[in-house]
PDB file of N, CA and C in Angstrom:
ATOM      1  N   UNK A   1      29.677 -17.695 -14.159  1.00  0.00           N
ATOM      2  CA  UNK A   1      29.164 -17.766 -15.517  1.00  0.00           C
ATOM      3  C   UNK A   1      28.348 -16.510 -15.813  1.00  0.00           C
ATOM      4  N   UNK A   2      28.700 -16.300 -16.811  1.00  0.00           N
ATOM      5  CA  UNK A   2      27.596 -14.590 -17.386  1.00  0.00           C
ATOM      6  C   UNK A   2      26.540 -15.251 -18.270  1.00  0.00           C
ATOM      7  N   UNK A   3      25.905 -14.286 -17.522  1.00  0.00           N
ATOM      8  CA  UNK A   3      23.867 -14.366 -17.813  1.00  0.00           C
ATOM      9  C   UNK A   3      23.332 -13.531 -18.942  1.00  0.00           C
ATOM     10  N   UNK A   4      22.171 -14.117 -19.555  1.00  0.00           N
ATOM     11  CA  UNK A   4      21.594 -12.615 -20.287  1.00  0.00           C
ATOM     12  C   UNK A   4      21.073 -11.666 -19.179  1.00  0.00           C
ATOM     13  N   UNK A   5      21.393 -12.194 -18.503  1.00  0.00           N
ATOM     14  CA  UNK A   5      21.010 -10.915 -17.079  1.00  0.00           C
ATOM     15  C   UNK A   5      22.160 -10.161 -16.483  1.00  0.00           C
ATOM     16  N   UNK A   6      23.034  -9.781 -17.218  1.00  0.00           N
ATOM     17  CA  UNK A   6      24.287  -9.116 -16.528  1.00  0.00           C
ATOM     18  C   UNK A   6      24.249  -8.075 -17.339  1.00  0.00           C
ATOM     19  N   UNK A   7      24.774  -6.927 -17.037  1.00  0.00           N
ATOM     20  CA  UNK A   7      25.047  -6.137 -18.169  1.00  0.00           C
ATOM     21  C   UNK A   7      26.570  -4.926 -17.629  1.00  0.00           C
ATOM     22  N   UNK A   8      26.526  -4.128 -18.876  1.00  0.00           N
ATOM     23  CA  UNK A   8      27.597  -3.579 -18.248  1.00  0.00           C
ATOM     24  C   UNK A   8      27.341  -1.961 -18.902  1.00  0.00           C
ATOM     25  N   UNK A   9      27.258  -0.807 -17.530  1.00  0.00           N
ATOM     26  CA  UNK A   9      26.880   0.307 -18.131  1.00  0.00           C
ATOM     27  C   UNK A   9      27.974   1.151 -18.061  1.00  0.00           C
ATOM     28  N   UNK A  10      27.926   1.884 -19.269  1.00  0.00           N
ATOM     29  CA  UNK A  10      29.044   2.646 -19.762  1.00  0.00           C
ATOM     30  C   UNK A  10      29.235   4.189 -19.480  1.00  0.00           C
ATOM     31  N   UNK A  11      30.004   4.540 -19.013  1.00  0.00           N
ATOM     32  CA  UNK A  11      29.929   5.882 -19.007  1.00  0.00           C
ATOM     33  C   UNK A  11      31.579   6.467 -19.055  1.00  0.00           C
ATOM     34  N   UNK A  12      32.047   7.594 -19.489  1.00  0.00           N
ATOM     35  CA  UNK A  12      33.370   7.887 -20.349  1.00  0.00           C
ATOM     36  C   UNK A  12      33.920   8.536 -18.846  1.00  0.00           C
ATOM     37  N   UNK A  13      34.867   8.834 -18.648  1.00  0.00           N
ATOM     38  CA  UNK A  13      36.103   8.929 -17.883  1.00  0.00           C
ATOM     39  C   UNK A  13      35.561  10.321 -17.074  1.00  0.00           C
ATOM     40  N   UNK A  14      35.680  11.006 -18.711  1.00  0.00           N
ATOM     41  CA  UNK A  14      35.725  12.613 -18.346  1.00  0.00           C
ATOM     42  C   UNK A  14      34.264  13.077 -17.664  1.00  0.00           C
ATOM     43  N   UNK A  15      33.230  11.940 -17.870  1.00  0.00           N
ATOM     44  CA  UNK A  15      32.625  12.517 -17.318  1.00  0.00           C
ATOM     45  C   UNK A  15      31.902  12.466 -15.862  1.00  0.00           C
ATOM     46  N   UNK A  16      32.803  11.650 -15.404  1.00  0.00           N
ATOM     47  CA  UNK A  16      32.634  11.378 -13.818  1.00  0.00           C
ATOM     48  C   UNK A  16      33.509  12.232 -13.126  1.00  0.00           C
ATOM     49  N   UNK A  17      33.163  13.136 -12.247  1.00  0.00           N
ATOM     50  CA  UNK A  17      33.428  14.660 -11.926  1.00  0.00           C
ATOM     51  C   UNK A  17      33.581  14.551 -10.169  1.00  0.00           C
ATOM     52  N   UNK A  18      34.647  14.350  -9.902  1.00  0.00           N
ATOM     53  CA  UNK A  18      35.305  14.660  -8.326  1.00  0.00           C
ATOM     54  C   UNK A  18      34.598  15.778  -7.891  1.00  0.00           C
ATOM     55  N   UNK A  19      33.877  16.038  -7.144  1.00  0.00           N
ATOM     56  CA  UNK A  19      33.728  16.764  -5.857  1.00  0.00           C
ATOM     57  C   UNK A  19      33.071  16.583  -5.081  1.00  0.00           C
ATOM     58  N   UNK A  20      33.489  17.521  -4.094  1.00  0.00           N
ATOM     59  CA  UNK A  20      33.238  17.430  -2.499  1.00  0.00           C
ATOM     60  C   UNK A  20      31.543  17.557  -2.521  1.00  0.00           C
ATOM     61  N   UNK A  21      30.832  18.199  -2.920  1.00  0.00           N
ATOM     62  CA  UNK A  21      29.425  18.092  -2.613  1.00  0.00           C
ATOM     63  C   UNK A  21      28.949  16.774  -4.106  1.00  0.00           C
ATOM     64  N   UNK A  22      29.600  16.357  -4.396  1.00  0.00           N
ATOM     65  CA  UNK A  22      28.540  14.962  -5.220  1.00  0.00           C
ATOM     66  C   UNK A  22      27.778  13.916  -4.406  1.00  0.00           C
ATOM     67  N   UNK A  23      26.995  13.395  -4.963  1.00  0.00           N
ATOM     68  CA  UNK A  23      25.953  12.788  -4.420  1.00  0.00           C
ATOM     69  C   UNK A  23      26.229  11.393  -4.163  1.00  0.00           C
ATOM     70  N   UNK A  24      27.231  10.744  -4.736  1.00  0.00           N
ATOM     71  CA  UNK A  24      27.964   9.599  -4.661  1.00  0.00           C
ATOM     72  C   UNK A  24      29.296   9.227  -4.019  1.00  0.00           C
ATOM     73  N   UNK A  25      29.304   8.274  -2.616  1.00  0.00           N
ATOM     74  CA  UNK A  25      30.430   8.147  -1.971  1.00  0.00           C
ATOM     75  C   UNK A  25      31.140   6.833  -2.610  1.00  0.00           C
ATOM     76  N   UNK A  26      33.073   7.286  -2.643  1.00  0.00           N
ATOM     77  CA  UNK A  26      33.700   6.179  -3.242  1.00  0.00           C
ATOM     78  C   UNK A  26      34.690   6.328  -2.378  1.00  0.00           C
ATOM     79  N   UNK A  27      35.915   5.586  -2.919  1.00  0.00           N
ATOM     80  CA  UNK A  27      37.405   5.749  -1.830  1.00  0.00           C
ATOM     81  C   UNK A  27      37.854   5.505  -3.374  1.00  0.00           C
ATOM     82  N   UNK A  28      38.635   6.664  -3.102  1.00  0.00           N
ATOM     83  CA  UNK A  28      40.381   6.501  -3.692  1.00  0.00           C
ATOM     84  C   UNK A  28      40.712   4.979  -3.958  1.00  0.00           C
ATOM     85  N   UNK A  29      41.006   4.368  -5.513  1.00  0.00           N
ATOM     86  CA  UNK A  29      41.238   3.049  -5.345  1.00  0.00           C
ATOM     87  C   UNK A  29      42.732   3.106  -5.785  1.00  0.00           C
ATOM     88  N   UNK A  30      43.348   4.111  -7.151  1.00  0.00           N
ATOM     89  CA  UNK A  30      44.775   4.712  -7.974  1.00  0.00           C
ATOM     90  C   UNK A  30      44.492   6.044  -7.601  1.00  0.00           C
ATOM     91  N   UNK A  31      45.424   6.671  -8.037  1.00  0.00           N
ATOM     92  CA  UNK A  31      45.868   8.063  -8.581  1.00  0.00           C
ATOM     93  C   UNK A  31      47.014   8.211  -9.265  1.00  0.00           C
ATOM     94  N   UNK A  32      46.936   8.513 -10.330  1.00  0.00           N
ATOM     95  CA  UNK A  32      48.314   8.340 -11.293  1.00  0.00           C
ATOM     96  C   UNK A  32      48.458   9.756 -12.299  1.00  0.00           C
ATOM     97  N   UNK A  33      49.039  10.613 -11.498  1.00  0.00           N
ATOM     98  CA  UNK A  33      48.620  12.191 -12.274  1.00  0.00           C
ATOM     99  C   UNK A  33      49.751  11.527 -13.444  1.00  0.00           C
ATOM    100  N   UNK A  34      49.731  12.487 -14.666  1.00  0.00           N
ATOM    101  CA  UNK A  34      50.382  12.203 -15.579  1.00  0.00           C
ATOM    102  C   UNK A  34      50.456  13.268 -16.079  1.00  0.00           C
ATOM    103  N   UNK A  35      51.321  14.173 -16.078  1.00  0.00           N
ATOM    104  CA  UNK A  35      51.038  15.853 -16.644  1.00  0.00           C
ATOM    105  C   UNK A  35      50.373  16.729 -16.707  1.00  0.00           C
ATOM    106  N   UNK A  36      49.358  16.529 -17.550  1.00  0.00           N
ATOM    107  CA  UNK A  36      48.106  17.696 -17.585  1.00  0.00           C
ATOM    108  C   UNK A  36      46.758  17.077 -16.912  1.00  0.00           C
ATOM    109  N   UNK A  37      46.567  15.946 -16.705  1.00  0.00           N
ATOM    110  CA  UNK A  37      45.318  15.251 -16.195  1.00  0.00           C
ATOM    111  C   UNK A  37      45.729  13.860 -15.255  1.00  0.00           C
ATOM    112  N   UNK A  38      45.457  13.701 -14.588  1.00  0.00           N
ATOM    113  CA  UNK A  38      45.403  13.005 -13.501  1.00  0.00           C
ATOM    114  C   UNK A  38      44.192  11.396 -13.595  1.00  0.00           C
ATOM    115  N   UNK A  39      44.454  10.209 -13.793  1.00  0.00           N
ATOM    116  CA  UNK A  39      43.749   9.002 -13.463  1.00  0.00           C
ATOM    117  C   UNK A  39      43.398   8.647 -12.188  1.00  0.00           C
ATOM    118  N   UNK A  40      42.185   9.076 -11.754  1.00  0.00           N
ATOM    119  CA  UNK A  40      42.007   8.073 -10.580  1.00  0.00           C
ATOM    120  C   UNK A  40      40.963   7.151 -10.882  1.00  0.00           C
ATOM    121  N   UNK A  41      41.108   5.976  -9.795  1.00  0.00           N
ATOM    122  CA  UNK A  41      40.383   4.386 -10.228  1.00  0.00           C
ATOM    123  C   UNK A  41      39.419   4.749  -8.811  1.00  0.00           C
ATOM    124  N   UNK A  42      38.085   5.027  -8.821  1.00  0.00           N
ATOM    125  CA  UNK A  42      37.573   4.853  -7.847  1.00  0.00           C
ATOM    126  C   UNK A  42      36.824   3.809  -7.398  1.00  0.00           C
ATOM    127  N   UNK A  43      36.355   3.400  -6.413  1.00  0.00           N
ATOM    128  CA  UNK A  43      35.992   1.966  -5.856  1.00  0.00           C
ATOM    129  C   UNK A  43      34.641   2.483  -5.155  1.00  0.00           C
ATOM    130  N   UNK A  44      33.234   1.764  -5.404  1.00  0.00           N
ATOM    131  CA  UNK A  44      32.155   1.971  -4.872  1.00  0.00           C
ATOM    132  C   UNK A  44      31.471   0.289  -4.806  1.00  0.00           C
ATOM    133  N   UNK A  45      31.260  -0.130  -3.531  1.00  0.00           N
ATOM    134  CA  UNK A  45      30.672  -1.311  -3.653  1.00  0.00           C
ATOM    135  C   UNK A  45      31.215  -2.065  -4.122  1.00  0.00           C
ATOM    136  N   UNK A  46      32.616  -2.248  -4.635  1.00  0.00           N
ATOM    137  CA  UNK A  46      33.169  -3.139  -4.674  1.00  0.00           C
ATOM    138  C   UNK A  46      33.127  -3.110  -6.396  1.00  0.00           C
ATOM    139  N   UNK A  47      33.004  -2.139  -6.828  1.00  0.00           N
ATOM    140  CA  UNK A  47      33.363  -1.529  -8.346  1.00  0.00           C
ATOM    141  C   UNK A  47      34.316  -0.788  -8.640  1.00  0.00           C
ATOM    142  N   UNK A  48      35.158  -0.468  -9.914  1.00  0.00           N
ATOM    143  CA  UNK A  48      36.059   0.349  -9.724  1.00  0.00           C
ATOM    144  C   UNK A  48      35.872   1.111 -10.950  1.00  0.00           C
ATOM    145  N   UNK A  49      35.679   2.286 -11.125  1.00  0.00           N
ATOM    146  CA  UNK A  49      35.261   3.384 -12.081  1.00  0.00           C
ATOM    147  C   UNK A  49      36.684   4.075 -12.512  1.00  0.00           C
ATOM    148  N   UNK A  50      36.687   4.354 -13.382  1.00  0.00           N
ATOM    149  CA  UNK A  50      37.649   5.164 -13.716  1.00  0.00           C
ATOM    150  C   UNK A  50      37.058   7.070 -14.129  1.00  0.00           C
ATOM    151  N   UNK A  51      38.097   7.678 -13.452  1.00  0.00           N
ATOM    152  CA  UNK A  51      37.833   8.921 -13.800  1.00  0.00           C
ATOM    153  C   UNK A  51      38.875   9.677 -14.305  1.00  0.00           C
ATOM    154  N   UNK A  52      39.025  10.926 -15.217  1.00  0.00           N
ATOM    155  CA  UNK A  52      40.050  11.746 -15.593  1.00  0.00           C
ATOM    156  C   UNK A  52      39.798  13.085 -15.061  1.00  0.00           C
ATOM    157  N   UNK A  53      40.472  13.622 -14.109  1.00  0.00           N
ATOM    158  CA  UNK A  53      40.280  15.155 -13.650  1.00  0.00           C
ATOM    159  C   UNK A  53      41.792  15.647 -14.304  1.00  0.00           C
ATOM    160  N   UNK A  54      41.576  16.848 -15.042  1.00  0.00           N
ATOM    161  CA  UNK A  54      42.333  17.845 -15.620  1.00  0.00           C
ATOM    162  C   UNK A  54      43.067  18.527 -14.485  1.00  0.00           C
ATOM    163  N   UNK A  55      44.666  18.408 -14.770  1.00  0.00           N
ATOM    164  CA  UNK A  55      45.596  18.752 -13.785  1.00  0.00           C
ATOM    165  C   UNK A  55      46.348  17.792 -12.975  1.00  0.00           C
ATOM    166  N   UNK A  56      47.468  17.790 -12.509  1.00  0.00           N
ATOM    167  CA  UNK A  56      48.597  17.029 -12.039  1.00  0.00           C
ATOM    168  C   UNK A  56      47.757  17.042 -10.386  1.00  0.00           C
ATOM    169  N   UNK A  57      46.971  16.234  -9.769  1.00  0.00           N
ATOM    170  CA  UNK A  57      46.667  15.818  -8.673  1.00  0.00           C
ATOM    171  C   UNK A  57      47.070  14.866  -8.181  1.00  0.00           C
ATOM    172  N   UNK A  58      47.261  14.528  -6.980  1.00  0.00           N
ATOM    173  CA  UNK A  58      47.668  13.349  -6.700  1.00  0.00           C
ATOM    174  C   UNK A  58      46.623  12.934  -5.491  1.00  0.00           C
ATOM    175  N   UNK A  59      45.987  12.488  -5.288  1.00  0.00           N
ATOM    176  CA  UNK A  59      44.780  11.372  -4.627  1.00  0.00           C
ATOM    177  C   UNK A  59      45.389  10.892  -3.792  1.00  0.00           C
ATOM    178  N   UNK A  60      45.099  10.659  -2.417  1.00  0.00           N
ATOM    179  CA  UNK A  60      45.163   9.686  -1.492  1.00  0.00           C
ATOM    180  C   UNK A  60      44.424   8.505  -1.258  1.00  0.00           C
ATOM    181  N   UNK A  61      45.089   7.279  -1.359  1.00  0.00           N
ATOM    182  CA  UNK A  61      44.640   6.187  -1.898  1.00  0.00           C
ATOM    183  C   UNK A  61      43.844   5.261  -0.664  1.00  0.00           C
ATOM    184  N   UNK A  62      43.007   5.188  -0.682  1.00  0.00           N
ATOM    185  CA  UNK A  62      41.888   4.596   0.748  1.00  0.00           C
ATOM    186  C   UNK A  62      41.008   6.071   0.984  1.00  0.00           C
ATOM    187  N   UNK A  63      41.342   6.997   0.461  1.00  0.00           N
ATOM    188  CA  UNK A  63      40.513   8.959   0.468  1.00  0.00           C
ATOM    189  C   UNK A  63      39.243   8.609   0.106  1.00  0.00           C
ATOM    190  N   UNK A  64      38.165   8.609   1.079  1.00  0.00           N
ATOM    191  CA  UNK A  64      36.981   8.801   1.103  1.00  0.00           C
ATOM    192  C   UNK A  64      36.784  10.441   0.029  1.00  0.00           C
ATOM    193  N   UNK A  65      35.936   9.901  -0.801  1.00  0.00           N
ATOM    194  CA  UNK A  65      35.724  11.082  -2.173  1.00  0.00           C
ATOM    195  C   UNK A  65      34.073  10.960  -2.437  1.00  0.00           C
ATOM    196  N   UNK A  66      33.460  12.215  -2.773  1.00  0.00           N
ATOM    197  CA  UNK A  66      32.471  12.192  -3.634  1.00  0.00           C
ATOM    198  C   UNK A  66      32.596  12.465  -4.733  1.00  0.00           C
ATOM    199  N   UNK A  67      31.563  11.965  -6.032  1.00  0.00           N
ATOM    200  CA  UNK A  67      31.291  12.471  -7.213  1.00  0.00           C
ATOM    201  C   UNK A  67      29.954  12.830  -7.931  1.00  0.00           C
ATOM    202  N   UNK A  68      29.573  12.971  -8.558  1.00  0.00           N
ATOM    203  CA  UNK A  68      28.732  13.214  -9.816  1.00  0.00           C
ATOM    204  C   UNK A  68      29.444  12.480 -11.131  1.00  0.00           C
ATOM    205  N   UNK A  69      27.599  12.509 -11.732  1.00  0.00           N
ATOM    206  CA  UNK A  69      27.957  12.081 -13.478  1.00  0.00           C
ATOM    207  C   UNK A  69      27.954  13.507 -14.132  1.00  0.00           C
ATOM    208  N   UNK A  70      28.721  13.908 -14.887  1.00  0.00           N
ATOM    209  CA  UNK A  70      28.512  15.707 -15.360  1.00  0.00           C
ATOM    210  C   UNK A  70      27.651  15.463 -16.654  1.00  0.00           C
ATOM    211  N   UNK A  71      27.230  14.113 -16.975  1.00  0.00           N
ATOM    212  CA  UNK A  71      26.739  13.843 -18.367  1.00  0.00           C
ATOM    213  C   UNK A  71      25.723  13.065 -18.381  1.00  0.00           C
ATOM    214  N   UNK A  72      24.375  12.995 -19.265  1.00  0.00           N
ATOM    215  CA  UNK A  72      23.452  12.508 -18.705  1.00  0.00           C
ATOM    216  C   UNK A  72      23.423  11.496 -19.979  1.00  0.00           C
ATOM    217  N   UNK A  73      24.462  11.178 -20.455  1.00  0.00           N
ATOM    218  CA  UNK A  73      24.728  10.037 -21.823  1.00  0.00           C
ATOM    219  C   UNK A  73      25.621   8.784 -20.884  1.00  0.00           C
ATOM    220  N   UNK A  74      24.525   7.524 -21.447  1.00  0.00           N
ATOM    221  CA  UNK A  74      25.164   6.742 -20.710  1.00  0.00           C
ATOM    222  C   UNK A  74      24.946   5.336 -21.756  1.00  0.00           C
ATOM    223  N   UNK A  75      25.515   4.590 -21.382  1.00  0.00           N
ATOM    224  CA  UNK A  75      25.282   3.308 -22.358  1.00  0.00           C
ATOM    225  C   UNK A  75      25.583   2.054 -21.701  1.00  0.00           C
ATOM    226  N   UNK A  76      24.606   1.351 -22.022  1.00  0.00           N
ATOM    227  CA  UNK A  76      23.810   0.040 -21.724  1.00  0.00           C
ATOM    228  C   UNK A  76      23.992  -1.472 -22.790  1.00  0.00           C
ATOM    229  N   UNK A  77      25.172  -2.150 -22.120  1.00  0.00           N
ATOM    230  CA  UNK A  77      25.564  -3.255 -23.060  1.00  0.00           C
ATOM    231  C   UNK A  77      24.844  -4.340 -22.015  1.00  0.00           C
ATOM    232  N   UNK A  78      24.807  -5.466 -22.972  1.00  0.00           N
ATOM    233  CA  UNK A  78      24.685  -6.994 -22.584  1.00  0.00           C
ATOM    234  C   UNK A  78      26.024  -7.398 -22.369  1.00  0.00           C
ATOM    235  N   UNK A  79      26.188  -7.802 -21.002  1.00  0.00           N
ATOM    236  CA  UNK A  79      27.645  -8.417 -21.002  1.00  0.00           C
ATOM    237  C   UNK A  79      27.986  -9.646 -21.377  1.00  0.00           C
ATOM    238  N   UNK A  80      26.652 -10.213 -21.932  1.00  0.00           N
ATOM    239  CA  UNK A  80      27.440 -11.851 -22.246  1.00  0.00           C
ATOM    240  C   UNK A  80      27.721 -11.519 -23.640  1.00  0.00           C
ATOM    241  N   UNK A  81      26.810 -10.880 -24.690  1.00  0.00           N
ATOM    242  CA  UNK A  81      27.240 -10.912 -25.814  1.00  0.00           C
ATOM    243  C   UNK A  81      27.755  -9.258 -26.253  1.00  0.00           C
ATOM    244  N   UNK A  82      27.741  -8.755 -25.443  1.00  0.00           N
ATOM    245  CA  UNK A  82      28.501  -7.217 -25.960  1.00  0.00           C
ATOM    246  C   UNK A  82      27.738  -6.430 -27.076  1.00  0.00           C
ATOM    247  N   UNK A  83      26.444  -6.428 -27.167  1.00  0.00           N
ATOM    248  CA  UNK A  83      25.525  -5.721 -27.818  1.00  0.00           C
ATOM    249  C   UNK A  83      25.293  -4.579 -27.180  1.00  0.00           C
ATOM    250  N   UNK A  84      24.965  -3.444 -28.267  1.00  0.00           N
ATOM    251  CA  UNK A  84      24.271  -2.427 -26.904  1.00  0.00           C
ATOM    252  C   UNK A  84      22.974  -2.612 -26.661  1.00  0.00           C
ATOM    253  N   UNK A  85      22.187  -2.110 -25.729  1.00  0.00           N
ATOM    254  CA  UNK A  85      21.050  -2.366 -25.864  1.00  0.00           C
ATOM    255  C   UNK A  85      20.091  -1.139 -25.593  1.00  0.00           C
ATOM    256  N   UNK A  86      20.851  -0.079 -25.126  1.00  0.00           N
ATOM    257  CA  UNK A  86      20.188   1.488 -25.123  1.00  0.00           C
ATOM    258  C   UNK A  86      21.505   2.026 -24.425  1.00  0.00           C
ATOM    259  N   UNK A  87      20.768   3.822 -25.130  1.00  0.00           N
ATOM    260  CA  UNK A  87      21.632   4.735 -24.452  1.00  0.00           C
ATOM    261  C   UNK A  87      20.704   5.636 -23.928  1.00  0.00           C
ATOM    262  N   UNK A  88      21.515   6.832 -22.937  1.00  0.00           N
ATOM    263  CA  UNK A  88      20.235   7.181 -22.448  1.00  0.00           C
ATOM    264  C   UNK A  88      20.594   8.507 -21.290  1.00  0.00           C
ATOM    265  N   UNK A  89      19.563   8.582 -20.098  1.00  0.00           N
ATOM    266  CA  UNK A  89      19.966   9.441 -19.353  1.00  0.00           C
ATOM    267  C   UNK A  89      20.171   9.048 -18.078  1.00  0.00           C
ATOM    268  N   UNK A  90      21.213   9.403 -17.160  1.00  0.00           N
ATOM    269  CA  UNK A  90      20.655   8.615 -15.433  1.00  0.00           C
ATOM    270  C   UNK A  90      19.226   9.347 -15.128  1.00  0.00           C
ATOM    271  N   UNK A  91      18.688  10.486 -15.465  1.00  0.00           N
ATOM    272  CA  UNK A  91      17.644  10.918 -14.860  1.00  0.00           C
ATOM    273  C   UNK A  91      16.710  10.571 -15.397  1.00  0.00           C
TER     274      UNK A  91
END
């Protein structure tokens, strides 16, 4: 059952940024290059993020990966009723 205590924070595709020195460890969950930009679904804790890196890559799927947020805009819903409730910075 969802709580007024759940929420769900938002952050856009493009701006979750693959690389090797980021501060955040995930695994490879998809990789689905598609022409010019590439989908991968990454998995942290048992979450799965979506990211868009520019260029036909293809990901190895269980690939221990780091990332970064490249954007310090983030957004903050209530998940039971889908309000926002702030936007903001991770820092």
């Amino acid at each position: 059952e969802i709580t007024d205590n759940d929420f769900v924070l938002g952050i856009r595709p493009e701006f979750i940024k693959i690389d090797p020195n980021g501060k955040i460890k995930g695994k490879v969950y998809s990789s689905m290059p598609s022409g010019m930009e590439t989908i991968v679904k990454i998995e942290i804790n048992g979450y799965i993020l979506t990211s868009v890196v520019f260029g036909n890559i293809d990901f190895v799927i269980g690939e221990d990966i780091n990332f970064d947020f490249s954007s310090k805009s983030i957004i903050l819903f209530n998940r039971k009723n889908q309000r926002l409730i702030s936007t903001g910075s991770l820092e």
